[in-house]
Protein backbone atom coordinates (compact mmCIF):
# COMPACT_ATOMS: atom_id res chain seq x y z
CA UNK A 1 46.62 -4.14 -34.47
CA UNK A 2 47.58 -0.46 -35.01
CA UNK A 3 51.47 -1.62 -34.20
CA UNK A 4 51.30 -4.86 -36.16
CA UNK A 5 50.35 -2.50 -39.56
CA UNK A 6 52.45 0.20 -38.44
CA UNK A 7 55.50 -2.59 -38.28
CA UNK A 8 54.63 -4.85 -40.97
CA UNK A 9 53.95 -3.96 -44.51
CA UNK A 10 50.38 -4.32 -46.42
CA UNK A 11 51.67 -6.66 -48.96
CA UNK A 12 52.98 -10.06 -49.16
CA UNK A 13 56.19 -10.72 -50.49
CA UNK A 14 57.30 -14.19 -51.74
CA UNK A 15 61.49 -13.74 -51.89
CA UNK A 16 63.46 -12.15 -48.96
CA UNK A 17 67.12 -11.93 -48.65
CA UNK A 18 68.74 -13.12 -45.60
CA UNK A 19 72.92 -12.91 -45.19
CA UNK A 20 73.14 -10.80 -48.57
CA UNK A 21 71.65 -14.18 -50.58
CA UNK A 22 67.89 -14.62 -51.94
CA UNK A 23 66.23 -17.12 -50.28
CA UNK A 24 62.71 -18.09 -52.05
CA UNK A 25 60.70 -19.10 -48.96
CA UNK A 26 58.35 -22.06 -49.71
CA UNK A 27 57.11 -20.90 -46.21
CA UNK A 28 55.78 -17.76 -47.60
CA UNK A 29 51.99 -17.38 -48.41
CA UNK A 30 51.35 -16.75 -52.51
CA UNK A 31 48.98 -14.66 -53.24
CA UNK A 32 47.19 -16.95 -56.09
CA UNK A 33 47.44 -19.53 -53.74
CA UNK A 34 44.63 -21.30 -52.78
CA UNK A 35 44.78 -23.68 -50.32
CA UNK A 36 42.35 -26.79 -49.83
CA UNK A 37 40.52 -25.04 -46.89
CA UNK A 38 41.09 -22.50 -44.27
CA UNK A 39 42.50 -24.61 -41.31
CA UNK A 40 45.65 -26.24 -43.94
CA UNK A 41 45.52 -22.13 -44.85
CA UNK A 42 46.06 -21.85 -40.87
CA UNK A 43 48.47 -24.11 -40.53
CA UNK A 44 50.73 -23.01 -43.58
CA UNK A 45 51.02 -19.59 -42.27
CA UNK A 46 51.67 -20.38 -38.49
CA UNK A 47 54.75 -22.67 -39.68
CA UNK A 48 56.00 -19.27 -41.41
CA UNK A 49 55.25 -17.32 -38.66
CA UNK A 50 57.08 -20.01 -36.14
CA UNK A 51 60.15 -20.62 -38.46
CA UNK A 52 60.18 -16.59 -39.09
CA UNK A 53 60.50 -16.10 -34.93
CA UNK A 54 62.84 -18.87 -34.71
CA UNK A 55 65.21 -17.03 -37.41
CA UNK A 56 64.88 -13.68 -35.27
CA UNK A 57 65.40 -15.86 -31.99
CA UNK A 58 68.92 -16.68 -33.60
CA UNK A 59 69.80 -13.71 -34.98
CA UNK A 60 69.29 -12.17 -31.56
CA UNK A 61 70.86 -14.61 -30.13
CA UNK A 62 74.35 -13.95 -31.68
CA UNK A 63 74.78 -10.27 -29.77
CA UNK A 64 75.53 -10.70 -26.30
CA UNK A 65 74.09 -7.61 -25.35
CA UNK A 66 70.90 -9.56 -26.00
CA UNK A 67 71.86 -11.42 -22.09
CA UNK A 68 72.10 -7.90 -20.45
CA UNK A 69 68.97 -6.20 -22.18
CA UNK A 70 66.64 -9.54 -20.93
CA UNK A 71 68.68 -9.60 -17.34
CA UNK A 72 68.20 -6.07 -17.07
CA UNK A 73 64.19 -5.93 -17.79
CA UNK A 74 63.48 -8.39 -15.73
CA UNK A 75 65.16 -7.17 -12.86
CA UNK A 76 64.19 -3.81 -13.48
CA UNK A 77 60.59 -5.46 -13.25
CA UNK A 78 61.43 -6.64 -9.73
CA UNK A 79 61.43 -10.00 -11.55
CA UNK A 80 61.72 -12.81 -8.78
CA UNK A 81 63.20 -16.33 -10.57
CA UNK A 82 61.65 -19.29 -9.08
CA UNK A 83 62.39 -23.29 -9.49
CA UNK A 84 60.31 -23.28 -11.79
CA UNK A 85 62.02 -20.80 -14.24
CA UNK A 86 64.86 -22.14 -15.57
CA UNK A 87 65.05 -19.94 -18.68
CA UNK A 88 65.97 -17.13 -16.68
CA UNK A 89 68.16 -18.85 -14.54
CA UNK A 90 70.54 -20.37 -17.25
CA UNK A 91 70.29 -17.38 -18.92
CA UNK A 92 71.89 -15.53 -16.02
CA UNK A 93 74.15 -18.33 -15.52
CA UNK A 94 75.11 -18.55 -18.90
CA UNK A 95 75.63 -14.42 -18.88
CA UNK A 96 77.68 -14.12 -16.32
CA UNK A 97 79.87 -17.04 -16.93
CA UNK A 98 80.36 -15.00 -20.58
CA UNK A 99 80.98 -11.79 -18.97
CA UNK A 100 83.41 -13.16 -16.78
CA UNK A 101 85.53 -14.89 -19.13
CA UNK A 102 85.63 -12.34 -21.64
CA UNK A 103 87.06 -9.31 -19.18
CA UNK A 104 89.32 -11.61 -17.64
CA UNK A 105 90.70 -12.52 -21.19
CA UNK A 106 90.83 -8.83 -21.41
CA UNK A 107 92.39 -7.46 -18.06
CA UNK A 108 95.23 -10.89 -18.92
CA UNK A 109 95.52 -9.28 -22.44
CA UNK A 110 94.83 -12.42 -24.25
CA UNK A 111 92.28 -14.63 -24.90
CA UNK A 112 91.44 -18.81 -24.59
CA UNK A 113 89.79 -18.74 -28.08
CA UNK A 114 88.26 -22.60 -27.42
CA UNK A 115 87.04 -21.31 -23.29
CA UNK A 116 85.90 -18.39 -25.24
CA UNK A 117 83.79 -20.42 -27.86
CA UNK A 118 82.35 -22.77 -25.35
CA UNK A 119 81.08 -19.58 -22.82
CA UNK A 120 79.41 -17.88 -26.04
CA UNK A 121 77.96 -21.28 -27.49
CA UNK A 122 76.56 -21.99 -24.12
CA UNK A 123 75.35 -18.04 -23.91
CA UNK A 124 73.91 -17.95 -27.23
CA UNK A 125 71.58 -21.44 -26.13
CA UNK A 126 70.76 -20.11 -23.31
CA UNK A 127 69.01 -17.12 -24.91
CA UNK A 128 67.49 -19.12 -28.18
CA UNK A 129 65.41 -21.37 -24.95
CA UNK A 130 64.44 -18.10 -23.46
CA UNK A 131 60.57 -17.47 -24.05
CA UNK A 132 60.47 -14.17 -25.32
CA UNK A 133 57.26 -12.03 -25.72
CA UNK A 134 56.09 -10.31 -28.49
CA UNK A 135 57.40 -6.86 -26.61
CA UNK A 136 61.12 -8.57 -25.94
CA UNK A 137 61.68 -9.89 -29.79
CA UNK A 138 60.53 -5.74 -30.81
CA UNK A 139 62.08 -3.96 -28.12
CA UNK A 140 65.66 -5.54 -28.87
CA UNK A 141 65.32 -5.33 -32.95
CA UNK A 142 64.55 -1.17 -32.20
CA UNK A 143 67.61 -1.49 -29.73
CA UNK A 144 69.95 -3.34 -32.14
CA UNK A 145 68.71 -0.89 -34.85
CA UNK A 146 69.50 1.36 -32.90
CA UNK A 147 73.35 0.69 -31.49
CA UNK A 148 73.99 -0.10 -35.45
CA UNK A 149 72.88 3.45 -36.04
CA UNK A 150 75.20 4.95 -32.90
CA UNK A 151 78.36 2.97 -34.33
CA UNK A 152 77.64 4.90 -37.28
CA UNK A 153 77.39 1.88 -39.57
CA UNK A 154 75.67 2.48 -43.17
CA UNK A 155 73.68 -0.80 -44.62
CA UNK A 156 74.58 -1.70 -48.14
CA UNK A 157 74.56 -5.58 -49.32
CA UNK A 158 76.92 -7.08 -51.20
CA UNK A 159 74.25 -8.42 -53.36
CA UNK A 160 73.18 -6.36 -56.28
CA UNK A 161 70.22 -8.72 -56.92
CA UNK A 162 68.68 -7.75 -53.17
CA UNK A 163 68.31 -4.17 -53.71
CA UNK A 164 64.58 -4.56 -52.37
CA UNK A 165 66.20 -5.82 -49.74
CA UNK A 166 68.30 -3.19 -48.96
CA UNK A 167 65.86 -0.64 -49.94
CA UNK A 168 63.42 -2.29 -46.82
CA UNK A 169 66.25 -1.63 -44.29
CA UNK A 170 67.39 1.34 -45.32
CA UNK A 171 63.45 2.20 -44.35
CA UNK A 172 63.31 0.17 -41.51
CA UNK A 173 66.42 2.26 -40.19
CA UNK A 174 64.12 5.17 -40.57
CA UNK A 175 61.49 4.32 -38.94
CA UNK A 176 62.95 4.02 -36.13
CA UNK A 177 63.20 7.79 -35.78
CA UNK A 178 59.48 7.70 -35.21
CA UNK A 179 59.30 4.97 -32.50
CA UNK A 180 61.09 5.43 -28.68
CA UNK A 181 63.61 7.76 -30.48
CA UNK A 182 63.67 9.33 -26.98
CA UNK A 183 63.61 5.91 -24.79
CA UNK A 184 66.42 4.43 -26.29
CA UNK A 185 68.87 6.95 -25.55
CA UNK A 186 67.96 6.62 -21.90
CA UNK A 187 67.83 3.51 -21.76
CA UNK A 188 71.47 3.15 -23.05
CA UNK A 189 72.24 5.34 -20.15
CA UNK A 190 70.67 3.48 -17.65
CA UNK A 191 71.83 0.39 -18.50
CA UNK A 192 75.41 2.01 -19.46
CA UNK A 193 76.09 0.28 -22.74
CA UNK A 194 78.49 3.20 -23.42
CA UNK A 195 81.28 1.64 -20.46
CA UNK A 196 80.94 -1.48 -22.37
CA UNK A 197 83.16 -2.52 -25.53
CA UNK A 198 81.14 -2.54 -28.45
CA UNK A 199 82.77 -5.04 -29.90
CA UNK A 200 81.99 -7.23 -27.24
CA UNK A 201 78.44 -6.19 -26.78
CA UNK A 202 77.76 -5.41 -30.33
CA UNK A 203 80.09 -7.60 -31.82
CA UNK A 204 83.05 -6.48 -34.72
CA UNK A 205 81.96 -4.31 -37.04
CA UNK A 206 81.50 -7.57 -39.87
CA UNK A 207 79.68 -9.71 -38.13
CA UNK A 208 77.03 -6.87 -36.79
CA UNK A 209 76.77 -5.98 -40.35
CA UNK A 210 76.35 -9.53 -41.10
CA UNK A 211 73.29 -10.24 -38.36
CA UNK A 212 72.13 -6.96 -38.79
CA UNK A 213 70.66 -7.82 -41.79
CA UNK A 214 69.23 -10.90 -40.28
CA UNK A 215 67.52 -9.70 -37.53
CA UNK A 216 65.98 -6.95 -39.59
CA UNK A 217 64.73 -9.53 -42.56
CA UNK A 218 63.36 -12.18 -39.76
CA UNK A 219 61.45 -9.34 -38.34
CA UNK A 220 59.78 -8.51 -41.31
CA UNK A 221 59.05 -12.13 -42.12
CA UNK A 222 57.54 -12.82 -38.72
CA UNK A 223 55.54 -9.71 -38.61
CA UNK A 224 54.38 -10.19 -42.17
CA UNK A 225 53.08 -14.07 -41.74
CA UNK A 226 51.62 -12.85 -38.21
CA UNK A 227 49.50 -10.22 -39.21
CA UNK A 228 48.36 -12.86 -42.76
CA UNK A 229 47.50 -14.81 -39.96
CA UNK A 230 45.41 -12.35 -38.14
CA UNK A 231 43.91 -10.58 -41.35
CA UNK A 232 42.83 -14.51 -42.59
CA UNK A 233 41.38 -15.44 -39.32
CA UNK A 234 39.45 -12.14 -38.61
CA UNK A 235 36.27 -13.03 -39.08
CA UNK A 236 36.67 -15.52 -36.18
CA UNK A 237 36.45 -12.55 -34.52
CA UNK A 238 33.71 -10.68 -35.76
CA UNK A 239 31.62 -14.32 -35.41
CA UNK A 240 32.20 -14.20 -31.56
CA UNK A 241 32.31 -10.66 -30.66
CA UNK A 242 28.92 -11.00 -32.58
CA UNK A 243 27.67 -13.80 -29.66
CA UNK A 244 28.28 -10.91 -27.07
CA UNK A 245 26.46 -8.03 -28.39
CA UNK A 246 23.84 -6.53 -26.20
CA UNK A 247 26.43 -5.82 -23.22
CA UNK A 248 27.85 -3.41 -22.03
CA UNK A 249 30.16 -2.46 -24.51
CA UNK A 250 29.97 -1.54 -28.21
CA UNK A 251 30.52 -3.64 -31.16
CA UNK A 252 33.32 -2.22 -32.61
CA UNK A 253 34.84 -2.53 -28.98
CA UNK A 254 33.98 -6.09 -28.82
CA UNK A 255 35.56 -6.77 -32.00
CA UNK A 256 39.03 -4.63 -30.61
CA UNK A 257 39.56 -7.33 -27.68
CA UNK A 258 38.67 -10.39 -29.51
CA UNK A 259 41.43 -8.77 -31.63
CA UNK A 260 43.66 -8.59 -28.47
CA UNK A 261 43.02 -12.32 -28.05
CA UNK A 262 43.82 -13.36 -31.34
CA UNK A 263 47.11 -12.23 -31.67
CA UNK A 264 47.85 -14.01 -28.17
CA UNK A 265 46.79 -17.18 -29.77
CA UNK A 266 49.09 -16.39 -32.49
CA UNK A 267 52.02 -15.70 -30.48
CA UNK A 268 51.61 -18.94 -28.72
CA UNK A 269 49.79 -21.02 -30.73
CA UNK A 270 51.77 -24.51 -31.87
CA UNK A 271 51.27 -26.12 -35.42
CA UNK A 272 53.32 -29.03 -34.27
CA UNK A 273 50.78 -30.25 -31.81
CA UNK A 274 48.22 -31.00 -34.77
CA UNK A 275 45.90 -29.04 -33.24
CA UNK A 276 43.09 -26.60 -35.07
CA UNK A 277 43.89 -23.05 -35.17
CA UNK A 278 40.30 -21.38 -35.13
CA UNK A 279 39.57 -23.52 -32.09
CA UNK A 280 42.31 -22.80 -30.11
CA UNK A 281 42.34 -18.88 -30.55
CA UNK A 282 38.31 -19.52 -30.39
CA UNK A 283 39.06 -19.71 -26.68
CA UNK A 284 41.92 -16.72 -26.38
CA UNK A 285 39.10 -14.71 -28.08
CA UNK A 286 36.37 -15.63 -25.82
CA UNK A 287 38.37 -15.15 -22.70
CA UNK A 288 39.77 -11.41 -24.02
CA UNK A 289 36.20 -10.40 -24.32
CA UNK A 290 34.74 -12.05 -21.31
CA UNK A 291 37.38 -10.44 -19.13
CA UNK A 292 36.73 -6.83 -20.62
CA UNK A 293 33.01 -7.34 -20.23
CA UNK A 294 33.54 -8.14 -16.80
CA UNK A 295 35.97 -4.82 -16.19
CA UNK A 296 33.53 -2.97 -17.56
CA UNK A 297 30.11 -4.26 -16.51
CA UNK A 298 30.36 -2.91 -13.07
CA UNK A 299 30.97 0.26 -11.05
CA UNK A 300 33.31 -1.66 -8.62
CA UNK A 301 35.67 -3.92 -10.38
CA UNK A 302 35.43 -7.96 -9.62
CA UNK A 303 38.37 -10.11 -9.88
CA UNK A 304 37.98 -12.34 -13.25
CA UNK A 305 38.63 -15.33 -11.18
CA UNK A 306 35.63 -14.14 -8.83
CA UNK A 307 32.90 -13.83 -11.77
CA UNK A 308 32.84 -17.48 -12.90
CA UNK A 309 31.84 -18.27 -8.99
CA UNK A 310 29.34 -15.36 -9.20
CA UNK A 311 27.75 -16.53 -12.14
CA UNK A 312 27.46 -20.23 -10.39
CA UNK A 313 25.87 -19.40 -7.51
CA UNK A 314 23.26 -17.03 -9.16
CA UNK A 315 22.25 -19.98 -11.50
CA UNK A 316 21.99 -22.31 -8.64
CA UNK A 317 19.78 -19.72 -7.10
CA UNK A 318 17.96 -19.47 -10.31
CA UNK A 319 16.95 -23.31 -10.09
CA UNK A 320 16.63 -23.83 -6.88
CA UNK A 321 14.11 -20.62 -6.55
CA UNK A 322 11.89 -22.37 -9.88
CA UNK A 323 12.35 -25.69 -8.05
CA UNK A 324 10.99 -24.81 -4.57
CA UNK A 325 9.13 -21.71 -5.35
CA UNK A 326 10.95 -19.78 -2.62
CA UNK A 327 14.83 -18.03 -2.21
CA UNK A 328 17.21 -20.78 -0.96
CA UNK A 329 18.83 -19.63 2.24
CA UNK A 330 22.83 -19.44 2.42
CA UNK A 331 22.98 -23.20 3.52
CA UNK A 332 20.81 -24.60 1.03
CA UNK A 333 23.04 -22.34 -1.66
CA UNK A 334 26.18 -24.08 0.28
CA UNK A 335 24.86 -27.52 -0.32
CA UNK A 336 24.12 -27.30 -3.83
CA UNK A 337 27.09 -25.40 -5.26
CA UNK A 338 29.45 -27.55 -2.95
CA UNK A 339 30.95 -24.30 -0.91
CA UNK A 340 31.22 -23.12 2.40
CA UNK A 341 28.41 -20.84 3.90
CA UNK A 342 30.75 -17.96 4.32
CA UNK A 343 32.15 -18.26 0.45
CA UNK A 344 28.37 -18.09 -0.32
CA UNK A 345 27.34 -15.23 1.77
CA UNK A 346 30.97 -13.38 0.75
CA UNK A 347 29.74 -14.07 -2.85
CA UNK A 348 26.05 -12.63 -2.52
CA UNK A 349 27.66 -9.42 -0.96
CA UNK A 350 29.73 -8.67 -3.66
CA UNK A 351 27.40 -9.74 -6.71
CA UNK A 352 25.02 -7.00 -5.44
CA UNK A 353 24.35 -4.37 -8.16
CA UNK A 354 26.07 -0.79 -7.46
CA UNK A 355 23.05 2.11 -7.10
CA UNK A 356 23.56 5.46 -7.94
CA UNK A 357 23.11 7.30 -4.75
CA UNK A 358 20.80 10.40 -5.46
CA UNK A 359 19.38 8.38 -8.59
CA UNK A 360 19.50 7.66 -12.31
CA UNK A 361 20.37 10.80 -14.39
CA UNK A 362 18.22 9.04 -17.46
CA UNK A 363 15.07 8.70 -16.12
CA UNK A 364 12.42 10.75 -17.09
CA UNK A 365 9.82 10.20 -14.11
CA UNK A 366 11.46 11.18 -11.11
CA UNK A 367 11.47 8.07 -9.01
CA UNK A 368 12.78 7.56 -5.16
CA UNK A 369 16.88 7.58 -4.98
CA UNK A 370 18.90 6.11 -1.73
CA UNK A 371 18.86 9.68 -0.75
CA UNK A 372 15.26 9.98 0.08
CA UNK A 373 15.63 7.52 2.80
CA UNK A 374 18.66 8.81 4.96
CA UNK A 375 18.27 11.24 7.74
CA UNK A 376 18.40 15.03 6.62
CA UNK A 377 21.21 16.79 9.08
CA UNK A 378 21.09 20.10 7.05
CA UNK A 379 17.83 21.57 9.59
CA UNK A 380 18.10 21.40 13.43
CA UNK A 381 15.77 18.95 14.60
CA UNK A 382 13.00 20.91 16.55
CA UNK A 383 13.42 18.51 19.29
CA UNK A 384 16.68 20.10 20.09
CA UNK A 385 16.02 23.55 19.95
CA UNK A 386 13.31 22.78 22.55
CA UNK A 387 16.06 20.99 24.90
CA UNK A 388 18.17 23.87 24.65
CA UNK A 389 15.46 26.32 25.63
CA UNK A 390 14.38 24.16 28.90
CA UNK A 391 18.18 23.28 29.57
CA UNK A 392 18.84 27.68 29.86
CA UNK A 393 15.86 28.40 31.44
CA UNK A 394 16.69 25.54 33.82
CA UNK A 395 20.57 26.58 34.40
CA UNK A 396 19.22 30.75 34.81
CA UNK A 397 16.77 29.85 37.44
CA UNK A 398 19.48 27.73 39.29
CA UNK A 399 21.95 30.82 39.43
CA UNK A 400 18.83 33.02 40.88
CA UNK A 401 18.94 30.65 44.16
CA UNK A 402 22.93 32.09 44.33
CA UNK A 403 24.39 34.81 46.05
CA UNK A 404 25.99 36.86 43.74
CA UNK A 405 29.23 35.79 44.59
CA UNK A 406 28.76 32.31 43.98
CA UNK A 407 26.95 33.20 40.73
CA UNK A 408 29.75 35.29 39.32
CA UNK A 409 32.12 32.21 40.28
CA UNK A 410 30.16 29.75 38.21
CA UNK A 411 29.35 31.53 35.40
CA UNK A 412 33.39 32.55 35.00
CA UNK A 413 34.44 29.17 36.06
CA UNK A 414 32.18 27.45 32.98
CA UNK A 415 31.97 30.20 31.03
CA UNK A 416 27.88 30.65 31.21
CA UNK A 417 27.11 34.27 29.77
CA UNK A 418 30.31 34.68 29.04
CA UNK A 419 32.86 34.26 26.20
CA UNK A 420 35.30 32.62 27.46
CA UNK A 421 36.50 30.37 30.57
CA UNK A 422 38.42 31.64 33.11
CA UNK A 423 40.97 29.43 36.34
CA UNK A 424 39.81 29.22 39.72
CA UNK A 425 43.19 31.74 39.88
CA UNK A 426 42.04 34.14 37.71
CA UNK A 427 39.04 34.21 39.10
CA UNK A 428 40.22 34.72 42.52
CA UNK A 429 42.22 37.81 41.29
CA UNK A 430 39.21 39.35 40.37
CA UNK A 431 37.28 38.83 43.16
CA UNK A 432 40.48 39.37 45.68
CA UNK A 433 40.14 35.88 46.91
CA UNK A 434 42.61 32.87 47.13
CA UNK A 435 42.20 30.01 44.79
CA UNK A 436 41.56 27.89 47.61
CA UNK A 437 38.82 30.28 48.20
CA UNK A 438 37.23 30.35 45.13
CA UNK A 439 37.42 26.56 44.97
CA UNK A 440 34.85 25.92 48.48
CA UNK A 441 32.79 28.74 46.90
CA UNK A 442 32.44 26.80 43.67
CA UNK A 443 31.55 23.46 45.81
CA UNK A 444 29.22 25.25 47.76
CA UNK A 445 26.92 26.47 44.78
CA UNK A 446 27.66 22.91 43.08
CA UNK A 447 25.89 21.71 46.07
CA UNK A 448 23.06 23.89 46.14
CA UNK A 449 22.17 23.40 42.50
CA UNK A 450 22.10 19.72 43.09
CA UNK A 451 20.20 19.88 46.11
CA UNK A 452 17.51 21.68 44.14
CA UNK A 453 17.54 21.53 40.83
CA UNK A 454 19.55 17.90 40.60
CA UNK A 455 17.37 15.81 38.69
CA UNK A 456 16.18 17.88 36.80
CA UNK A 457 19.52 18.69 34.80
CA UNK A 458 20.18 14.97 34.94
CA UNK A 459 17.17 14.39 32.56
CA UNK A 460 19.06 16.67 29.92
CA UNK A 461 22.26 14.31 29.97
């Protein structure tokens, strides 16, 4: 939650300003409030947070640059748009359909004001059914903060009554200076807003002012209910992460991913479903902290989708071991947890436990590692150094029975007391000889050798 606190103040306000007017929100939480119990407490502030995300939706909604931010992330993210996601599809439609109209009214040097109204109505729905993520609604407030800052607009309402208001964007304008004060800049060159009009991107210089100040309030209304709603439902979290101590991971980092979960449930949690709140983030929390324990648990990661059949299969071992007093073999595993033999035996290898290889560093008595039983090759087995004795007492007393011109042909032909290997050419050089010489002199005390010493060099092969 460290950029929920950073982004959203500590205290709860009851009046915000939206288009330069107080508004007192019946949707925000009092502080003397006190509401029957915690689930109508729940419910209260997930309608604020939904009707706060809504607002920002809208205000978003009205700068077309909003289009090409989404268009270009997604692509960027080697985004592929199935059937099945229409959101992005319209929204492209819708985009181009905008973009199109609008430099065509342009390069004609006029404009259809009613084609015009339609192509931006039908943009601006597009983008308020688009299902953005928590990152999406803050990455375009910071980038509409930040093209209001580059057009070198000043904030000041109109109002003098909302001068908390103002106050809270005049810091919210300086805060961005501490967060991706170096992205943005490249990321307006990448995506090159600067070839664009700003009015058409950014809209005139009234109405940016105008939804500025709307996209910077519904912000801080829909950060403000969504961290209430985390801070009243935290001990949730501390009741489960409780459930899972003894693991492999600490309390404190227990408690960290049930956090994780709950704010998923919050971003996509529904109050108009009628549903509880505590029991449908119980199951977001659960499943962040399940899936970390499982990351973490082992040496060599399992899939998350693999543990669940893991943990199946070792509890029908379990029973059928207590039932039958013996291990069930792969097909009796098969029958009973309804798989295949292969999914079972695939399942067994990879629920084995990881050993370290040369041995626990932690334990005191020094007990047998992996190590101890593999084959040593650091020594020369004695074995060998006794072949290679016989084998070159063998091959010397085989070269006696030559001539000492056959001798000095073998031993320079395969190199035997000698550092290197010489050619039946070279050879014959030496020796004043033809290679065709040298080659039936080399046959000839081949065949001598193997006429007496034959089998017993084939024993060393």
């Amino acid at each position: 939650m460290t950029y929920l606190n950073e982004r959203a103040p500590q205290t709860a306000v009851g009046v915000i300003a939206c288009n330069d007017t107080l508004i007192h929100e019946d949707s925000e939480v009092e502080t003397n409030s006190k509401p029957d119990n915690t689930e109508q407490r729940n419910f209260k502030i997930a309608s604020n947070v939904e009707r706060a995300k809504t607002q920002l939706i809208n205000a978003l909604s009205q700068f077309p640059v909003t289009a090409l931010w989404l268009v270009y992330k997604y692509d960027q993210n080697c985004y592929q748009a199935k059937e099945a996601d229409t959101p992005l599809i319209s929204l492209r439609t819708a985009s181009i359909k905008y973009y199109f109209s609008a430099n065509q009214a342009a390069y004609q040097g006029g404009s259809n004001n009613d084609r015009d109204y339609e192509e931006k109505q039908a943009l601006i729905t597009a983008l308020q059914h688009f299902p953005f993520t928590f990152e999406d609604l803050t990455g375009l407030t910071d980038f509409i903060i930040y093209a209001f800052k580059t057009r070198g607009f000043h904030y000041q309402s109109a109002n003098h009554r909302a001068r908390s208001h103002t106050d809270f964007i005049t810091r919210r304008l300086k805060t961005l200076r501490q967060r991706r004060q170096l992205k943005l800049p490249n990321l307006f060159k990448t995506m090159e807003i600067n070839t664009y009009d700003p009015q058409f991107l950014f809209l005139s210089a009234d109405e940016m002012h105008k939804f500025f100040g709307e996209v910077v309030s519904a912000e801080y209304h829909w950060l403000t209910s969504r961290q209430q709603l985390a801070t009243a439902n935290s001990g949730l979290v501390l009741f489960i992460a409780n459930q899972y101590k003894g693991g492999f991971l600490d309390f404190d980092d227990l408690v960290q991913e049930g956090q994780t979960g709950l704010l998923k449930a919050i971003d996509r949690f529904d109050y108009r479903l009628g549903f509880q709140f505590s029991t449908y983030a119980g199951y977001w929390i659960r499943q962040a902290i399940s899936r970390s324990l499982s990351r973490s648990e082992r040496v060599v990661r399992v899939p998350c989708g693999q543990i669940a059949i893991i943990n199946k299969v070792l509890r029908a071992k379990n029973e059928l071991t207590s039932k039958n007093d013996r291990q069930p073999s792969a097909k009796e595993l098969a029958e009973y947890t309804k798989l295949s033999p292969e999914e079972v035996n695939n399942i067994l290898s990879i629920s084995q436990t990881a050993l370290p290889f040369e041995g626990a560093e932690d334990e005191e008595d020094e007990s047998i590692a992996p190590i101890d039983f593999l084959e040593q090759q650091v020594f020369t087995h004695p074995f060998k150094k006794i072949a290679e004795s016989e084998l070159e007492n063998l091959i010397n007393e085989a070269l006696k029975k030559l001539n000492s011109r056959e001798e000095k042909v073998i031993c320079s032909h395969f190199g035997i007391n000698s550092a290197f290997e010489m050619t039946l050419q070279e050879i014959g050089a030496e020796l004043n000889l033809t290679r065709e010489r040298v080659r039936q002199i080399q046959i000839m005390a081949l065949n001598k050798i193997k006429l007496g010493y034959g089998k017993q060099l084939m024993s060393f092969l």
